[in-house]
Protein backbone atom coordinates (compact mmCIF):
# COMPACT_ATOMS: atom_id res chain seq x y z
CA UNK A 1 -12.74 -89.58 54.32
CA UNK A 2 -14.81 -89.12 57.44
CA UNK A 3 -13.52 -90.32 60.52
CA UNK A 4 -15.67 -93.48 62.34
CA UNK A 5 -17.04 -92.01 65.46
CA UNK A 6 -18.45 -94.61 68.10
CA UNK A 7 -20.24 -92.41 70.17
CA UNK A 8 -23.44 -90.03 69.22
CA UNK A 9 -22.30 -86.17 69.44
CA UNK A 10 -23.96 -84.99 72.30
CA UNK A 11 -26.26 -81.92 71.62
CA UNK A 12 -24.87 -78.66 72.98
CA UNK A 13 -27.79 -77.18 74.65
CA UNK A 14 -27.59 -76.40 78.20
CA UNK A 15 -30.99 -76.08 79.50
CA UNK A 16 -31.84 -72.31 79.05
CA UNK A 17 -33.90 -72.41 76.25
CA UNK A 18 -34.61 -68.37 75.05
CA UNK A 19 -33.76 -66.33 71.96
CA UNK A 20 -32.30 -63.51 71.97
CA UNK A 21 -33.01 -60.22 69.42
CA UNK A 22 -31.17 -62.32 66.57
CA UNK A 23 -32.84 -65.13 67.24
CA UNK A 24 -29.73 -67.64 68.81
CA UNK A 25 -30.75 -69.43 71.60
CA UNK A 26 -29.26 -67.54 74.85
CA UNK A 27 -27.47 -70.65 76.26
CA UNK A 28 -25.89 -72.75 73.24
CA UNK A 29 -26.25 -70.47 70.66
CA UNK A 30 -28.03 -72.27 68.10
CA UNK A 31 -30.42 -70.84 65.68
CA UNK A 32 -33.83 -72.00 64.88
CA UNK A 33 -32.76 -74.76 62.24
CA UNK A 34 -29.71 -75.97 64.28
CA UNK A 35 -32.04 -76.65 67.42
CA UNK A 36 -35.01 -78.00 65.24
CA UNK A 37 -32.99 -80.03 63.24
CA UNK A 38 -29.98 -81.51 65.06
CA UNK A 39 -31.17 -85.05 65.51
CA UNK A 40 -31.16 -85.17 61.62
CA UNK A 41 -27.66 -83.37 60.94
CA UNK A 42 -24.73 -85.29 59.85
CA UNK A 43 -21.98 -85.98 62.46
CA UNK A 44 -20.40 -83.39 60.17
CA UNK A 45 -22.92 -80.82 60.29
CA UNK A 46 -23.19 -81.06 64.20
CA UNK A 47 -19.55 -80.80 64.38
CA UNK A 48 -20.04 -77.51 62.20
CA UNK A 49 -23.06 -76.14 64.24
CA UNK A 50 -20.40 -76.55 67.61
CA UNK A 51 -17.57 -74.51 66.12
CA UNK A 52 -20.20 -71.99 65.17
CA UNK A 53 -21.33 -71.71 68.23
CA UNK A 54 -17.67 -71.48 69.87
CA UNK A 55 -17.46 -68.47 67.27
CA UNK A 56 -20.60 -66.73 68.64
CA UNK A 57 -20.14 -67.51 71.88
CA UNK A 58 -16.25 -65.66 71.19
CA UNK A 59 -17.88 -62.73 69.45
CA UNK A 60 -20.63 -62.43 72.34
CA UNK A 61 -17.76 -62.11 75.22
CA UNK A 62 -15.53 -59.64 72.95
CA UNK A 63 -18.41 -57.54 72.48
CA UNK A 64 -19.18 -57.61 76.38
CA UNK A 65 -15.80 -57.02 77.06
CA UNK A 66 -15.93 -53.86 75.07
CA UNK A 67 -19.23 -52.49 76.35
CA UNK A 68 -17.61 -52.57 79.87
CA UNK A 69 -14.40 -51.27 78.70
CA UNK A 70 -16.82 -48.26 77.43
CA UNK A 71 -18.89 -48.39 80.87
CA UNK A 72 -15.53 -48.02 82.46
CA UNK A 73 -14.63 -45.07 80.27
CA UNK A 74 -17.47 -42.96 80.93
CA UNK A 75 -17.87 -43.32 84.59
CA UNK A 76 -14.00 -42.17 84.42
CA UNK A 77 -14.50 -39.34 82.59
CA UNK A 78 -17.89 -38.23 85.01
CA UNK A 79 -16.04 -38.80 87.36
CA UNK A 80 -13.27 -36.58 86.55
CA UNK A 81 -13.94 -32.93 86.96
CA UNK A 82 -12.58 -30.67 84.10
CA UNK A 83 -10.92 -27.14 85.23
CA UNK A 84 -10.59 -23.97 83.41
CA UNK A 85 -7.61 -21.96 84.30
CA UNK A 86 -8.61 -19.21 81.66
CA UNK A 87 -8.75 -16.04 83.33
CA UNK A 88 -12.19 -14.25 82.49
CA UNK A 89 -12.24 -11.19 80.45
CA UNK A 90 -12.41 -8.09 82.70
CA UNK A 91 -15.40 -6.18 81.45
């Protein structure tokens, strides 16, 4: 049974309205039908579109996180000059 909710769910958008490649809005992270749509949705449904948005939002910031880790990497390793201690052959 669905729980009586007094108040409307507020819409998540926060005012930067763009798509990115996929085509999720860059600052709630709705797709097309979720923004077109959510004055229609169900309270359930909008309370589904949020946690999938939490989830992208998650999966946005881990894949950040990783790109920098791999920035981080590579300017470590330029950085880092290799030596060869193998004596050359004498001719």
């Amino acid at each position: 049974m669905e729980q009586l909710e007094f108040f409307d769910i507020p819409s998540p958008c926060i005012g930067i309205c763009q798509t990115d490649a996929k085509g999720y809005c860059k600052g709630c992270l709705r797709n097309r039908d979720e923004r077109f749509n959510w004055l229609h949705f169900s309270d359930a449904k909008k309370y589904d579109v949020i946690r999938l948005c939490k989830q992208r939002k998650r999966r946005r910031q881990l894949a950040l996180m990783k790109a920098k880790k791999q920035q981080i990497i590579a300017a470590r390793q330029s950085a880092t000059p290799t030596f060869d201690f193998e004596e050359p052959e004498p001719d």
